[in-house]
C-alpha atoms as a PDB file:
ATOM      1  CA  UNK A   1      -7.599  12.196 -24.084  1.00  0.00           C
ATOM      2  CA  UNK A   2      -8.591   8.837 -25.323  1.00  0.00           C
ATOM      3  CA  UNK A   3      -8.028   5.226 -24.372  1.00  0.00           C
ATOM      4  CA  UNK A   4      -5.517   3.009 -25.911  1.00  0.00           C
ATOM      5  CA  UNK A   5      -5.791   0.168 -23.993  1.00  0.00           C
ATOM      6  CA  UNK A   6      -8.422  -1.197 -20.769  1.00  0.00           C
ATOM      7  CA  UNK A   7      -7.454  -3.679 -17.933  1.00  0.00           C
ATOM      8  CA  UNK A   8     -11.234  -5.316 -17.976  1.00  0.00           C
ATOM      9  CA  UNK A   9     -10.890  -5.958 -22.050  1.00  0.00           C
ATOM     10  CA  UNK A  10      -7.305  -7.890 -21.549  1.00  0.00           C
ATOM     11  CA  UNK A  11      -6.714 -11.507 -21.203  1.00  0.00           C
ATOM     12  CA  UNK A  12      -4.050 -12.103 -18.458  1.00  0.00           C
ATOM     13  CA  UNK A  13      -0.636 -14.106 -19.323  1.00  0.00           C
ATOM     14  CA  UNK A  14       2.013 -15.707 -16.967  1.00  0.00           C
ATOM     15  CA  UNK A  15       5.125 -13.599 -15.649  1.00  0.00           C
ATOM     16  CA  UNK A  16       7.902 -15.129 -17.943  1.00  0.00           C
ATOM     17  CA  UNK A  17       9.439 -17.138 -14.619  1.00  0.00           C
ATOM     18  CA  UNK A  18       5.505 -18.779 -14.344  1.00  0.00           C
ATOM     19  CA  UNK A  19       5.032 -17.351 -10.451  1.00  0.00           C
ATOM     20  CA  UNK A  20       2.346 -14.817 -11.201  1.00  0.00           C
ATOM     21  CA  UNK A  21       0.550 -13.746 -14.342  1.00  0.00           C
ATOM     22  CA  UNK A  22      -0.047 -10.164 -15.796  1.00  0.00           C
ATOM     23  CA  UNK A  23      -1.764  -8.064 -18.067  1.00  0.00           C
ATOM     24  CA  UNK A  24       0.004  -6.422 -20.471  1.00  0.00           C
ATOM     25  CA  UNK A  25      -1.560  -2.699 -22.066  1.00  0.00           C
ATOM     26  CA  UNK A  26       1.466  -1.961 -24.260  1.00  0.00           C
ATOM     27  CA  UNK A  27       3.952  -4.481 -25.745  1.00  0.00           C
ATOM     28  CA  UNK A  28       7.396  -3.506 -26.266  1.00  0.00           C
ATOM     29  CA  UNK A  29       6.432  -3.653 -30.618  1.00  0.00           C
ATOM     30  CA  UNK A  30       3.013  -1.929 -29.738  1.00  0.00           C
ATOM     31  CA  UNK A  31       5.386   1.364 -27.992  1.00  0.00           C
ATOM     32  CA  UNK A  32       7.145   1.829 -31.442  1.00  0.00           C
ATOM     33  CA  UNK A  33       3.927   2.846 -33.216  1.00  0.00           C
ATOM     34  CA  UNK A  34       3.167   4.833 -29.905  1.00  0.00           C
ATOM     35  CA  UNK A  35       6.223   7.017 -29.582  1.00  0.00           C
ATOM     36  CA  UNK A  36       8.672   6.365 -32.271  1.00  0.00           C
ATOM     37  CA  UNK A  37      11.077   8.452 -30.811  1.00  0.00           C
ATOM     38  CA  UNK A  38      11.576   7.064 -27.759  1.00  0.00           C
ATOM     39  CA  UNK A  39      13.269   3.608 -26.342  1.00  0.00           C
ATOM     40  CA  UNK A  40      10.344   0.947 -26.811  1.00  0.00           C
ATOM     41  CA  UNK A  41       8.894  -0.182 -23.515  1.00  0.00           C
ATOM     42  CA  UNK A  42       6.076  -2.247 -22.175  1.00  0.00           C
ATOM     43  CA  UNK A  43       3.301  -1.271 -19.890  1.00  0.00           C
ATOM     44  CA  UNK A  44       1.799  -4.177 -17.601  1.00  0.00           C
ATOM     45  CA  UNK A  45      -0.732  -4.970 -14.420  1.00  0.00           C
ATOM     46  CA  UNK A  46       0.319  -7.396 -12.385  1.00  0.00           C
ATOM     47  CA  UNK A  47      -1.572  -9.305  -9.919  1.00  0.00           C
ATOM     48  CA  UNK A  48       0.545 -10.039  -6.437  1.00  0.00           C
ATOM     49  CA  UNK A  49      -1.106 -12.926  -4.788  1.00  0.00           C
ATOM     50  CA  UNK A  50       1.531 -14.189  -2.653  1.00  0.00           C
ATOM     51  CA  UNK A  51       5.446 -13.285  -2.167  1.00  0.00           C
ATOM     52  CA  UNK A  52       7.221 -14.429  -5.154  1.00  0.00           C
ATOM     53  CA  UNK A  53      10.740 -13.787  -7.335  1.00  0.00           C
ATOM     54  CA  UNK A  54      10.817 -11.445  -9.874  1.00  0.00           C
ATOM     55  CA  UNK A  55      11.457 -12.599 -13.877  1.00  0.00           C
ATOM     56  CA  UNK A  56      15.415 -11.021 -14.577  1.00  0.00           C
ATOM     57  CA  UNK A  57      14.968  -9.094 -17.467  1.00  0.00           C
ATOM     58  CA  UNK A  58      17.855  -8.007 -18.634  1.00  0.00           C
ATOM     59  CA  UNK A  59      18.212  -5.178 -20.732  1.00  0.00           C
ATOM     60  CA  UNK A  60      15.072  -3.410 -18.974  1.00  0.00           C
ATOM     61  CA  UNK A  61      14.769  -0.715 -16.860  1.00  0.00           C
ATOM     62  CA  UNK A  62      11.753  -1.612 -14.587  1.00  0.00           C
ATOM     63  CA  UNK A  63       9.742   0.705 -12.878  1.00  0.00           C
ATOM     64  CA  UNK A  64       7.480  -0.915 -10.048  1.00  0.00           C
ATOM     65  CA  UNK A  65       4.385   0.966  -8.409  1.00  0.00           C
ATOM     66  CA  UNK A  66       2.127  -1.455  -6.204  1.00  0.00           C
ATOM     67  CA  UNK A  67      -1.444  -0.085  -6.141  1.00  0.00           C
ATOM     68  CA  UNK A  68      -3.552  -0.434  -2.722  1.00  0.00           C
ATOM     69  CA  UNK A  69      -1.138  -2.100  -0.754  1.00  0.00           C
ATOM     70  CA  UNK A  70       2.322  -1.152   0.396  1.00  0.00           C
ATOM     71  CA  UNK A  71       4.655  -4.114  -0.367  1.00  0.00           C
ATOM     72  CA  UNK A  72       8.330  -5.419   0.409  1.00  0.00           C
ATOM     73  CA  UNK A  73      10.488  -5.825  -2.248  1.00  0.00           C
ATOM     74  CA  UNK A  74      14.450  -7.391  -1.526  1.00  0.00           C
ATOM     75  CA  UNK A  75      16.374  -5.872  -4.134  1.00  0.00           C
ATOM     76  CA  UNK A  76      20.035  -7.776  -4.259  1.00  0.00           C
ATOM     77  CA  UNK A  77      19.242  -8.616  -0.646  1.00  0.00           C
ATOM     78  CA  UNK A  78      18.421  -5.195   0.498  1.00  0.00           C
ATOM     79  CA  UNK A  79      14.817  -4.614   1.694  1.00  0.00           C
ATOM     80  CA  UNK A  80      12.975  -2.239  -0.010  1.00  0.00           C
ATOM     81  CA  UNK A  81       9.344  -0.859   1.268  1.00  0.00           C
ATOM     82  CA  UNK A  82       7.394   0.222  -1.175  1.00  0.00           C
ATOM     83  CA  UNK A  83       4.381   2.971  -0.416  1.00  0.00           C
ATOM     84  CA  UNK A  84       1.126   2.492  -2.993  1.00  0.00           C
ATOM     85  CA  UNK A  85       2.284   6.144  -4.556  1.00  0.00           C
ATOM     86  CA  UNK A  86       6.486   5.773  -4.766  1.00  0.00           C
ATOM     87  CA  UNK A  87       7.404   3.625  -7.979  1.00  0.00           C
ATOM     88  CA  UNK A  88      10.610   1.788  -7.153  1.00  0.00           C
ATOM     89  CA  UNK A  89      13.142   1.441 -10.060  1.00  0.00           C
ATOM     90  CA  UNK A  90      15.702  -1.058 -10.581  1.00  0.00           C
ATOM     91  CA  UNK A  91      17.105  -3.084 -13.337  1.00  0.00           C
ATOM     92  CA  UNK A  92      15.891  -6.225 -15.270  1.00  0.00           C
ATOM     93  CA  UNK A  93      19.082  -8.043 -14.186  1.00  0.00           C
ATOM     94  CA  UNK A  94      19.332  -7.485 -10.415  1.00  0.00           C
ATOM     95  CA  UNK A  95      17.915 -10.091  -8.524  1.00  0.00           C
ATOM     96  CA  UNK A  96      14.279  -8.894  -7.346  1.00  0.00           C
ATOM     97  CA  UNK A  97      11.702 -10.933  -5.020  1.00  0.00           C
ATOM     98  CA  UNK A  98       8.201  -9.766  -3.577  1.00  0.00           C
ATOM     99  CA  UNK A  99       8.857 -10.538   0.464  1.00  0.00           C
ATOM    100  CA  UNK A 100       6.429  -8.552   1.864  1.00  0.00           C
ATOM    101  CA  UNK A 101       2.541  -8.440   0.868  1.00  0.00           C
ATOM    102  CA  UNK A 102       0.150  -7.797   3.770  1.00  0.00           C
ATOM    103  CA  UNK A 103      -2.683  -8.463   0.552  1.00  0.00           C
ATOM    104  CA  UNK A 104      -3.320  -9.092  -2.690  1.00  0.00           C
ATOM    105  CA  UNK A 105      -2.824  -6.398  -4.871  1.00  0.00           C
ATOM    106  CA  UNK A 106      -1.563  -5.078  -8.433  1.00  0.00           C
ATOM    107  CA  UNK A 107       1.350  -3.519  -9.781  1.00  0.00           C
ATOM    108  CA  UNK A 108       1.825  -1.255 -12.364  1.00  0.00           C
ATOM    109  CA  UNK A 109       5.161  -2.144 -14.082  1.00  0.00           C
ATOM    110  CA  UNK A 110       7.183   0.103 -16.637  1.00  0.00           C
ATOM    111  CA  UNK A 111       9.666  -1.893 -18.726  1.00  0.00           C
ATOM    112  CA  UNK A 112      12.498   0.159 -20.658  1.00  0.00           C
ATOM    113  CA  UNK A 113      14.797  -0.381 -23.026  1.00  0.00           C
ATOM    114  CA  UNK A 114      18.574  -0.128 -21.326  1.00  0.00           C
ATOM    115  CA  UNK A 115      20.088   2.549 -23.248  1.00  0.00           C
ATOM    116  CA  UNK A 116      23.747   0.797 -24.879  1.00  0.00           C
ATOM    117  CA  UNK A 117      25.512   3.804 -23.944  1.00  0.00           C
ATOM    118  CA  UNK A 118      24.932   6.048 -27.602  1.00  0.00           C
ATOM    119  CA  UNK A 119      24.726   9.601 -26.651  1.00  0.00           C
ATOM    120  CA  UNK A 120      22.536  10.269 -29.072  1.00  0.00           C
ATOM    121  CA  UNK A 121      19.741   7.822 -28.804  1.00  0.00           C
ATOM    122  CA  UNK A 122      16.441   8.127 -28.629  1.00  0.00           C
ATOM    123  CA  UNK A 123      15.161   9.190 -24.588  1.00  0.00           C
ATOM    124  CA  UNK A 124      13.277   6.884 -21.958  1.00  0.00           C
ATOM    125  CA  UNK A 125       9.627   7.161 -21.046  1.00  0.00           C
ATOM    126  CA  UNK A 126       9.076   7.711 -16.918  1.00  0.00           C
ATOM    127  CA  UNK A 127       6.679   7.392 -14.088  1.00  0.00           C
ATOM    128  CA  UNK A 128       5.109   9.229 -11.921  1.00  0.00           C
ATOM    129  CA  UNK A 129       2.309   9.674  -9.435  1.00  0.00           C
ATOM    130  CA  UNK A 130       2.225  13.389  -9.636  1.00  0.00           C
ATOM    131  CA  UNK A 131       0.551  15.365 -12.634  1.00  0.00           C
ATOM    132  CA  UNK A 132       2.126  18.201 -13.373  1.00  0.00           C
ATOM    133  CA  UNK A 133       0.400  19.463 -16.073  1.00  0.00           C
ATOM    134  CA  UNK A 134       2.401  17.637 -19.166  1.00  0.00           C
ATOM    135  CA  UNK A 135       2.558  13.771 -20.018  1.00  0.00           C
ATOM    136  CA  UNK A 136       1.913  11.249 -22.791  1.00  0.00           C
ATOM    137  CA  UNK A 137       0.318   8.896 -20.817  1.00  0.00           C
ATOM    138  CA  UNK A 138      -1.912   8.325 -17.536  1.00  0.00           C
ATOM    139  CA  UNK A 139      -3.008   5.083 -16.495  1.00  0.00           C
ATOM    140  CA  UNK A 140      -6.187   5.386 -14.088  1.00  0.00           C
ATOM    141  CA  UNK A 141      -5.209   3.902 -10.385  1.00  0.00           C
ATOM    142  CA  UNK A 142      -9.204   4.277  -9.515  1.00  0.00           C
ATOM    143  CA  UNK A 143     -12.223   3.587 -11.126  1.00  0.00           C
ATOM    144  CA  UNK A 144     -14.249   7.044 -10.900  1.00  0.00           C
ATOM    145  CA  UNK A 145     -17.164   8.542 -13.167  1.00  0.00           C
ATOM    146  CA  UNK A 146     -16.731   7.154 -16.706  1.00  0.00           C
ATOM    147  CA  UNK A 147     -13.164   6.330 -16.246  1.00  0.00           C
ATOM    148  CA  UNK A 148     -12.629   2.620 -15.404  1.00  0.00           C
ATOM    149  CA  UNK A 149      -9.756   1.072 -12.943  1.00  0.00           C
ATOM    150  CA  UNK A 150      -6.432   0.572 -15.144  1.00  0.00           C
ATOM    151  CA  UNK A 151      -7.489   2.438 -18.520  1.00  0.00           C
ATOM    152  CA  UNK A 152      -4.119   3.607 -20.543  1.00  0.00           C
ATOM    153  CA  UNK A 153      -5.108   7.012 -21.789  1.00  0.00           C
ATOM    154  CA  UNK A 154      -2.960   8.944 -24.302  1.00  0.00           C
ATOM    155  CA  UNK A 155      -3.090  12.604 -23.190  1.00  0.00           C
ATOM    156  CA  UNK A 156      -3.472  15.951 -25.640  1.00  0.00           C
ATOM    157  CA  UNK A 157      -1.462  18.904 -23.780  1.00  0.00           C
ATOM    158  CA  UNK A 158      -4.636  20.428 -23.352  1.00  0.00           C
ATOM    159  CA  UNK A 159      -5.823  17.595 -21.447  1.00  0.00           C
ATOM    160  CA  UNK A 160      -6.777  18.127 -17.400  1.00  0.00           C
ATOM    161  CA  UNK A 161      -7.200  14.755 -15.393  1.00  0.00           C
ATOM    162  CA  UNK A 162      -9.470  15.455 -12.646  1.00  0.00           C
ATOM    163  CA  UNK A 163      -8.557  15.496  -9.146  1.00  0.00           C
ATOM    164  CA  UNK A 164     -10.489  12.655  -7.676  1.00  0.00           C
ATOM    165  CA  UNK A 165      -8.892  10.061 -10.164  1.00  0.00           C
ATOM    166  CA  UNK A 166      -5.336   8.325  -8.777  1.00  0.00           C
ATOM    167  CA  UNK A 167      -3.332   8.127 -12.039  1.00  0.00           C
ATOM    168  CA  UNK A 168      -0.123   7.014 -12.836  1.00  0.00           C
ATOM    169  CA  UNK A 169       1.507   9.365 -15.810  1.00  0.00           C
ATOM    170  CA  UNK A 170       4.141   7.962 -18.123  1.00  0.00           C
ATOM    171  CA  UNK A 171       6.227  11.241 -19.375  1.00  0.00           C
END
């Protein structure tokens, strides 16, 4: 395995509606060159600092997994609670809002291209908490020996993450 991108190396930008700011590992141009065949998609860290709206993104398909905290996202007016391991998915244009933060945190957010309905394009990347032996990607939760909180590591299918390390893996 080997990094592609590091939290700690990043400069932070604001979230698109100005309420937050992020950090953003892979940009949707930056995922072609990763893995042509697949929909392009973006990678970012959030920092949640205080209840907030969402930026609509239409034509995404977000992927939300808040790390350390369990959070409250209302989701079209339906309140969601969101564990530290469960991503929550929705889409760029429903109407999303952070409700709920006992404390500051960070998010890991997933951004997909919507599929336009062809059959036959190219398939989505995922998330999950749970390595199962295959990905393309794992983005480190922790910080443990040598491996630094919120590295983006590209994964050989030889590759075995160790236990101890919380990881995110994008398959």
């Amino acid at each position: 395995m080997h990094v592609i991108a590091s939290f700690d190396d990043l400069q932070p930008v604001p979230w698109a509606n100005g309420a937050g700011e992020t950090t953003e590992l892979v940009s949707l141009t930056d995922s072609q060159a990763l893995t042509p065949s697949l929909r392009r998609w973006r990678l970012s860290i959030a920092r949640l600092d205080r209840p907030a709206a969402f930026s609509p993104l239409p034509g995404l398909a977000r992927t939300f997994l808040p790390i350390g905290a369990e959070v409250g996202l209302e989701i079209d007016g339906q309140l969601h609670l969101v564990a530290h391991d469960e991503p929550q998915r929705f889409r760029g244009e429903q109407n999303v809002a952070l409700v709920e933060l006992g404390s500051p945190c960070f998010a890991l957010n997933l951004m997909v291209e919507i599929d336009d309905g062809a059959s036959t394009g190219p398939h989505a990347l995922e998330m999950s908490t749970r390595f199962t032996g295959s990905g393309l990607f794992a983005v480190t939760l922790d910080s443990g020996p040598g491996q630094p909180r919120f590295q983006l590591l590209e994964l050989e299918k030889s590759d075995v993450l160790p236990d101890h390390l919380g990881v995110a893996i994008l398959h």
